[in-house]
Each structure stands twice: as C-alpha cells, then as structure tokens.
N, C-alpha and C. Protein backbone atom coordinates (compact mmCIF):
# COMPACT_ATOMS: atom_id res chain seq x y z
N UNK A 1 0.84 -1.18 0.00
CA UNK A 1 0.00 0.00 0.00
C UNK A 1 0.89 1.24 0.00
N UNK A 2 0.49 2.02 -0.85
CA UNK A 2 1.58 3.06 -1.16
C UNK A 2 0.57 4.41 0.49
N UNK A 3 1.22 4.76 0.87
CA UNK A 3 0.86 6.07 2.08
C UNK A 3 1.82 7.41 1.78
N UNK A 4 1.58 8.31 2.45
CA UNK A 4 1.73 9.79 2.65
C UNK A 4 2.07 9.54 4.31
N UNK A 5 3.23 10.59 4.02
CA UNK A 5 3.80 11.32 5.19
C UNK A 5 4.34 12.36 5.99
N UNK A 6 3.90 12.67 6.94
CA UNK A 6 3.86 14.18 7.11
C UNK A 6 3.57 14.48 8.87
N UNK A 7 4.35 14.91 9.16
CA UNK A 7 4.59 15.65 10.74
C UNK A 7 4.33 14.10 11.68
N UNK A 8 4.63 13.03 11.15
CA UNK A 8 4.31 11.40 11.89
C UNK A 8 3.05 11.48 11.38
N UNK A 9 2.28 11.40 10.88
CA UNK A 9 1.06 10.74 10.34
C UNK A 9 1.63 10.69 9.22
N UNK A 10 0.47 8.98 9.07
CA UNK A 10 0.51 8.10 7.87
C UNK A 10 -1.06 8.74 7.19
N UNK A 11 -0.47 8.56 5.68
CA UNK A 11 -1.99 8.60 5.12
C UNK A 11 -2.34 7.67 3.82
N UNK A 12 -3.42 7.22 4.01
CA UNK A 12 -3.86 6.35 2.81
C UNK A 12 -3.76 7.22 1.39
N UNK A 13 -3.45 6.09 0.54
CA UNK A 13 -3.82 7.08 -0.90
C UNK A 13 -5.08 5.83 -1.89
N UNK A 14 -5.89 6.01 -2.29
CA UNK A 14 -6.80 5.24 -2.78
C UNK A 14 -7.49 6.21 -3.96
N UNK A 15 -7.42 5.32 -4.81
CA UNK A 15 -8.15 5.95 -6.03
C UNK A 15 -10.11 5.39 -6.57
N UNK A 16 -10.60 6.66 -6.05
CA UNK A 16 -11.62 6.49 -7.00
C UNK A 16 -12.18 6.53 -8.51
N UNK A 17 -12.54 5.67 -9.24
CA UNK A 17 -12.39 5.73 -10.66
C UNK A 17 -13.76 6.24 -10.74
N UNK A 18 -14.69 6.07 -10.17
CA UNK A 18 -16.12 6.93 -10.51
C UNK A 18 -15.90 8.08 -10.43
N UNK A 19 -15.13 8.53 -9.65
CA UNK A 19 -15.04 10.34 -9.46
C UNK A 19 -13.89 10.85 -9.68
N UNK A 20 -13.09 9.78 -10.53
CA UNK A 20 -11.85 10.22 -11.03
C UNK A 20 -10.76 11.30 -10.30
N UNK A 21 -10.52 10.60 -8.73
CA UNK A 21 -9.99 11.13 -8.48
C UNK A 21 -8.78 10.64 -7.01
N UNK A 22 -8.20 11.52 -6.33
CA UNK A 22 -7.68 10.01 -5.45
C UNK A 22 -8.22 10.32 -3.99
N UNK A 23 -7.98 9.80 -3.04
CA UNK A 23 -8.34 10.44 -1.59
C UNK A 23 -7.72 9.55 -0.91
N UNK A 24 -7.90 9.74 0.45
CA UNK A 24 -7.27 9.05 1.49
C UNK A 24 -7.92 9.45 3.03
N UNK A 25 -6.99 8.66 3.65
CA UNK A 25 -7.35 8.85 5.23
C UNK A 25 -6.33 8.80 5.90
N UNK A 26 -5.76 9.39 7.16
CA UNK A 26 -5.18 9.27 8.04
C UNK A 26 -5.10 8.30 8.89
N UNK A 27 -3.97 7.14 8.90
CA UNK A 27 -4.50 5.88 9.39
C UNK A 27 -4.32 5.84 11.03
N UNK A 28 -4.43 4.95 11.56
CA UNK A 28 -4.41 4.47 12.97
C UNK A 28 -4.89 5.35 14.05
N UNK A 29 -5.88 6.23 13.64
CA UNK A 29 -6.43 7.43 14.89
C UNK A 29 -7.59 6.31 15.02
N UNK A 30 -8.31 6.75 16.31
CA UNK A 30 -9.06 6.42 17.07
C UNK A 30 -10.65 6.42 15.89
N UNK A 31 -11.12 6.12 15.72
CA UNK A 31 -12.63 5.56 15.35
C UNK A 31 -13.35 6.87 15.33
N UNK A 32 -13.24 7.84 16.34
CA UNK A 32 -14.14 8.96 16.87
C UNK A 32 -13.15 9.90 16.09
N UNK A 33 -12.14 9.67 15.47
CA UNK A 33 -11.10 11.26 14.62
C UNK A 33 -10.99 10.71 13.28
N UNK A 34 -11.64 11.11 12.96
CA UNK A 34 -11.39 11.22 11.12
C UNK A 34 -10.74 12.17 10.19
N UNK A 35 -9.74 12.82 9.57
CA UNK A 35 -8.95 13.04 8.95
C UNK A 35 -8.70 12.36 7.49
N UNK A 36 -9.46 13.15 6.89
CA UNK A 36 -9.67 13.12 5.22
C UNK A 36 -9.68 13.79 4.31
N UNK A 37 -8.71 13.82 2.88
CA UNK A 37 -8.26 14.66 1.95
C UNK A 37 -8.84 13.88 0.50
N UNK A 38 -8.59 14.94 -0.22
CA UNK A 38 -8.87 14.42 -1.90
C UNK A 38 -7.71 15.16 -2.39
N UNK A 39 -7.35 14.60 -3.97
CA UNK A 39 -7.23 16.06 -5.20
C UNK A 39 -7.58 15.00 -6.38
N UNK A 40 -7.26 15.58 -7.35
CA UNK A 40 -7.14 14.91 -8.78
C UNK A 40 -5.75 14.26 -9.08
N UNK A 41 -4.52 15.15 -8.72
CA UNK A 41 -3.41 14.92 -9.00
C UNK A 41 -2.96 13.92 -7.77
N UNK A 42 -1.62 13.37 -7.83
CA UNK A 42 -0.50 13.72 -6.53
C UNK A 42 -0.51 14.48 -5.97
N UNK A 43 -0.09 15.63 -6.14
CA UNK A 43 0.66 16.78 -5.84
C UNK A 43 -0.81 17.30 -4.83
N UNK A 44 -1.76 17.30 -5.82
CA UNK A 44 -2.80 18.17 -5.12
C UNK A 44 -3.26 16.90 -3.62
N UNK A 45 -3.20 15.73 -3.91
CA UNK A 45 -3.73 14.63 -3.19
C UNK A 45 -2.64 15.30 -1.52
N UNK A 46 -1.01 15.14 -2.07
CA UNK A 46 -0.23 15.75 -0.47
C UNK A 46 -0.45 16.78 -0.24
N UNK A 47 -0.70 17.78 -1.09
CA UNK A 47 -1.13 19.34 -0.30
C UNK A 47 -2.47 18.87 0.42
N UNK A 48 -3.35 18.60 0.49
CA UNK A 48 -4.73 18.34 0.92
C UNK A 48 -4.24 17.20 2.24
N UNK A 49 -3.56 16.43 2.15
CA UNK A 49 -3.31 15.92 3.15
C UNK A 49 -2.68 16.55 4.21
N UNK A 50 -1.41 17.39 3.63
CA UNK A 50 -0.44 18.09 4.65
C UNK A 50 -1.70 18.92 5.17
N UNK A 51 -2.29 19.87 4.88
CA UNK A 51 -3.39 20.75 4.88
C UNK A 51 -4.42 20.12 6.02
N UNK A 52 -4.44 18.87 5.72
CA UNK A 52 -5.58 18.12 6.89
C UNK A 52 -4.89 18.31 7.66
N UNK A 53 -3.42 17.40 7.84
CA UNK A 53 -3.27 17.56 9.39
C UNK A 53 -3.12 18.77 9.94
N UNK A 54 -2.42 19.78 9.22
CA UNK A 54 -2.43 20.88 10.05
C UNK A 54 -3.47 21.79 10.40
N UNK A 55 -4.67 21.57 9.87
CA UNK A 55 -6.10 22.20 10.44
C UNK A 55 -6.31 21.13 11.82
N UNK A 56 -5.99 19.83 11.43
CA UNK A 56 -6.47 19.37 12.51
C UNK A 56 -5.53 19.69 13.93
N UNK A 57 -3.85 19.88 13.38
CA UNK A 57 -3.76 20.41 14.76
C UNK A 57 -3.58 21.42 14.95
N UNK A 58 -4.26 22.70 14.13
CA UNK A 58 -4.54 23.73 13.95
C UNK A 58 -6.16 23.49 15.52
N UNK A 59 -7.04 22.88 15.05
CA UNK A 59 -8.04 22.60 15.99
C UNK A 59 -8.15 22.29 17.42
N UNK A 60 -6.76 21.53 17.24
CA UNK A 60 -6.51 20.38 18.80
C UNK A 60 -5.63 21.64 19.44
N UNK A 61 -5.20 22.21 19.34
CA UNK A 61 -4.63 23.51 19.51
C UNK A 61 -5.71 24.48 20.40
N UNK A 62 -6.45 24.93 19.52
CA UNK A 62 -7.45 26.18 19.97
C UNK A 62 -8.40 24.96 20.90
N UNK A 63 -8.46 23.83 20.73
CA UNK A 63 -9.42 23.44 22.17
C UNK A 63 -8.69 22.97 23.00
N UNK A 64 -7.77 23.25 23.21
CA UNK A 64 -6.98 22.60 24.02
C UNK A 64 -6.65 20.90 24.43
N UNK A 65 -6.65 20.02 23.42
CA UNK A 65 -6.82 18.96 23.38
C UNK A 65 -5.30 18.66 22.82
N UNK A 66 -5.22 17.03 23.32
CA UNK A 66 -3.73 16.62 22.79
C UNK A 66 -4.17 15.86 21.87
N UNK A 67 -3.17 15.94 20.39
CA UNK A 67 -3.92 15.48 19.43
C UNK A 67 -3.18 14.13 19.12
N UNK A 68 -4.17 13.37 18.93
CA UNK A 68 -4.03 11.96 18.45
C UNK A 68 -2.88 11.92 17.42
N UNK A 69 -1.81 10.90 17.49
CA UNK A 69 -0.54 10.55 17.02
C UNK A 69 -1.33 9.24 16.02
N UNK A 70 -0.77 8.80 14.66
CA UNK A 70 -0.43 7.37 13.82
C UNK A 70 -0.26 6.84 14.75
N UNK A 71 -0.55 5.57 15.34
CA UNK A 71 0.14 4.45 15.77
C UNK A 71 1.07 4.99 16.88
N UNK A 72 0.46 4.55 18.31
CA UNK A 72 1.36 5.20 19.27
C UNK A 72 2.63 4.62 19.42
N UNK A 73 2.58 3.49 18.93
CA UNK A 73 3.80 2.13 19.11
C UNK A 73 3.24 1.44 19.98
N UNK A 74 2.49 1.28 20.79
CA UNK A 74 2.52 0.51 21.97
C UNK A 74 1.28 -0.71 21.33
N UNK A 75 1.31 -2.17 21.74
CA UNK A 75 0.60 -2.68 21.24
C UNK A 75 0.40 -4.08 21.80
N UNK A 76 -0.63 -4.61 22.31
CA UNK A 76 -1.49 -5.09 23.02
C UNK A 76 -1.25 -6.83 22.05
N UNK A 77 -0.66 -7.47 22.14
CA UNK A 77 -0.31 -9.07 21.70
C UNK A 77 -0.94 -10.21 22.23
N UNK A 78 -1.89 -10.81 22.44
CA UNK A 78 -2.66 -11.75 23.01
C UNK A 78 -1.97 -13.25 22.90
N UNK A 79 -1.13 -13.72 23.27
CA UNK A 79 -0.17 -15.25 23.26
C UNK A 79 -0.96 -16.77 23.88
N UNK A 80 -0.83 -17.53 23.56
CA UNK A 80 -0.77 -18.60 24.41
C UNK A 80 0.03 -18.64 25.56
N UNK A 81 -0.78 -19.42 26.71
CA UNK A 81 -0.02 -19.80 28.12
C UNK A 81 1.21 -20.13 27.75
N UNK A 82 1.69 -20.94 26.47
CA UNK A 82 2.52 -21.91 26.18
C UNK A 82 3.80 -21.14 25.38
N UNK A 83 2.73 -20.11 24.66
CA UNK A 83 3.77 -19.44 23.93
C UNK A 83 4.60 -18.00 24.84
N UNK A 84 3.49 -17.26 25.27
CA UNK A 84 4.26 -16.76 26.61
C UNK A 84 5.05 -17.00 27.47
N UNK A 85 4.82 -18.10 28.27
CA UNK A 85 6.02 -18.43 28.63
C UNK A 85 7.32 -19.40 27.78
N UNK A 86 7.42 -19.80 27.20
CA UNK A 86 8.33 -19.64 26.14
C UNK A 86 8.97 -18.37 26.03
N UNK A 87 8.37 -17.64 24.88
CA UNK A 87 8.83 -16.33 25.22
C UNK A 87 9.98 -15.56 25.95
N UNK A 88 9.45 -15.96 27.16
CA UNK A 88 9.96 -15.64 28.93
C UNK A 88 10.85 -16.21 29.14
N UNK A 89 11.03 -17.43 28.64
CA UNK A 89 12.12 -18.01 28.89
C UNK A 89 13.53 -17.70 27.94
N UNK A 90 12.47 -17.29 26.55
CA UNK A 90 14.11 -17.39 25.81
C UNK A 90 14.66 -15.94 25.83
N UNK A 91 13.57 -14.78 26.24
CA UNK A 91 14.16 -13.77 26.51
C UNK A 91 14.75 -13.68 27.75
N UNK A 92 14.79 -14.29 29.05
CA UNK A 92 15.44 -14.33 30.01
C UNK A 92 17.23 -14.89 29.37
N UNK A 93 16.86 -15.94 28.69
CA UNK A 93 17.97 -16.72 28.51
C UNK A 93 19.14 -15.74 27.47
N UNK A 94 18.57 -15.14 26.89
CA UNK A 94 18.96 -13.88 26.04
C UNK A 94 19.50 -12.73 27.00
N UNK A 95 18.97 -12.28 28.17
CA UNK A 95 19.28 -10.90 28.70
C UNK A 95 18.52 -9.61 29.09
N UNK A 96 17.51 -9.91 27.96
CA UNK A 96 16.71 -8.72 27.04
C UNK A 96 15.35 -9.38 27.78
N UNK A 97 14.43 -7.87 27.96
CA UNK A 97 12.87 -8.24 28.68
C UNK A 97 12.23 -8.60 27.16
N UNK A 98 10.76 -8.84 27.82
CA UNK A 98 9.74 -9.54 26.77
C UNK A 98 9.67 -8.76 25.71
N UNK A 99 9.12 -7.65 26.09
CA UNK A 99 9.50 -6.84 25.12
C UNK A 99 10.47 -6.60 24.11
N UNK A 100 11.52 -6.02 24.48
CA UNK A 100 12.25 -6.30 23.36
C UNK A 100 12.85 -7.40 22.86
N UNK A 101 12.36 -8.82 23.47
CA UNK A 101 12.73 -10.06 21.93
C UNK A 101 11.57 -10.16 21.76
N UNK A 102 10.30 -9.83 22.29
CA UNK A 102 9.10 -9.88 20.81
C UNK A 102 9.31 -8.56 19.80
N UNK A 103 9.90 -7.43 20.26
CA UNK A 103 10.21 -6.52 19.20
C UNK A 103 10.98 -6.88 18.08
N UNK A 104 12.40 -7.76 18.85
CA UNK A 104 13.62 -7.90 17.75
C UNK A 104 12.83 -9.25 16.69
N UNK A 105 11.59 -9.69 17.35
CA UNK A 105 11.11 -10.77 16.36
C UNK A 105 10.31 -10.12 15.32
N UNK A 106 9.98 -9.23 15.78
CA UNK A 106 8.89 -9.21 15.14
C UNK A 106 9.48 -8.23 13.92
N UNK A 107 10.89 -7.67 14.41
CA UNK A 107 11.82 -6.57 13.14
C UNK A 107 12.19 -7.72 12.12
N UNK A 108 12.79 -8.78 12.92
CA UNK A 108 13.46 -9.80 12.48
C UNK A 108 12.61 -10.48 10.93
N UNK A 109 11.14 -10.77 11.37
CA UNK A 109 10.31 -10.91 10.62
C UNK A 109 9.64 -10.05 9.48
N UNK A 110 9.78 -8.67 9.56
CA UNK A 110 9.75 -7.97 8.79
C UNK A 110 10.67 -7.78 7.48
N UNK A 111 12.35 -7.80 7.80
CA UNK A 111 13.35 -8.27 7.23
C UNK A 111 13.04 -9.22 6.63
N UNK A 112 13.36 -10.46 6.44
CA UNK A 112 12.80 -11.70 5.98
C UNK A 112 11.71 -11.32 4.90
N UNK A 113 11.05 -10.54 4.96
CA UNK A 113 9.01 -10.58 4.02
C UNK A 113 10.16 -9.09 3.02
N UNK A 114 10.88 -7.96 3.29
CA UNK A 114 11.02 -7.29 2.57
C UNK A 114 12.07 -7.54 1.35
C-alpha cells in the first residue's frame, strides 16, 4: 500500500475511478477522529493531506486537546499460556525483557518478508 507522510502521520492514498480522483485517510487514529483529503493529481492529493493535518492540529490547539498521534507504538499481543512463557524463557535466557525479543522478532520478521 503506497501512504503519505507528514509531521508522523501516515496517510492512505486510494483511487476512485467513478469520481476520477484520489483520496485518502489518516491511518491508525481512534474511530471517533477522522482526517480526510482528496485532489485529482498527486501533488494536489499531499497538499490536501499536509493541509488536513495541520487544520487538525490547527483545531486540537485552539481546544486545548492533545492530538491523536499514527500508531502510538505501543501494542497489546494476546499469546498462548505456552507461547508466553516460552517467550519468557528465551528472553530471560537472552538478557533482554519480553519486550524487546518480541520486538527484535517481530523486526526480524519484517526483514525476511522485505
């Protein structure tokens, strides 16, 4: 999936062929924040995006609100009893907390697919 980037937000790029044109969304905000651009071109598609976010924290600004980040990093992994502790064990045996050898796996795995 090709995205847009700009001040840490990610943005979708998707083309509509009925309305001949492209748009997108701002990904990983909360359900309740929507953040959405169009153009015809490229060019016009990132100005309209850059343009979103900065109205939006043009907005979060004047109400005094902290504005929602892409993807905070932090992220919630649901394991087996079996595979958790596993886990636990081979990151103990390693040095490194849970965290970072499910991180270095999960980089590790990324490598590998690119």
């Amino acid at each position: 999936m090709n995205t847009l980037n700009y001040k840490g937000y990610i943005g979708s790029i998707e083309i509509s062929e009925a309305d001949n044109c492209l748009y997108g969304q701002v990904l990983g905000l909360p359900k309740d924040t929507l953040i959405s651009y169009e153009g015809e071109t490229v060019k016009e598609l990132k100005e309209d995006f850059q343009g979103a976010v900065d109205d939006y924290l043009i907005l979060c600004e004047e109400e005094g609100i902290e504005p929602h980040k892409t993807y905070s990093g932090s992220l919630n992994v649901r394991l087996t009893p079996a595979i958790h502790s596993r886990v636990a064990a081979l990151a103990k045996q390693t040095g490194v907390s849970i965290n970072a050898f499910i991180r270095k796996a999960i980089e590790n795995q990324i490598a590998a697919m690119l």
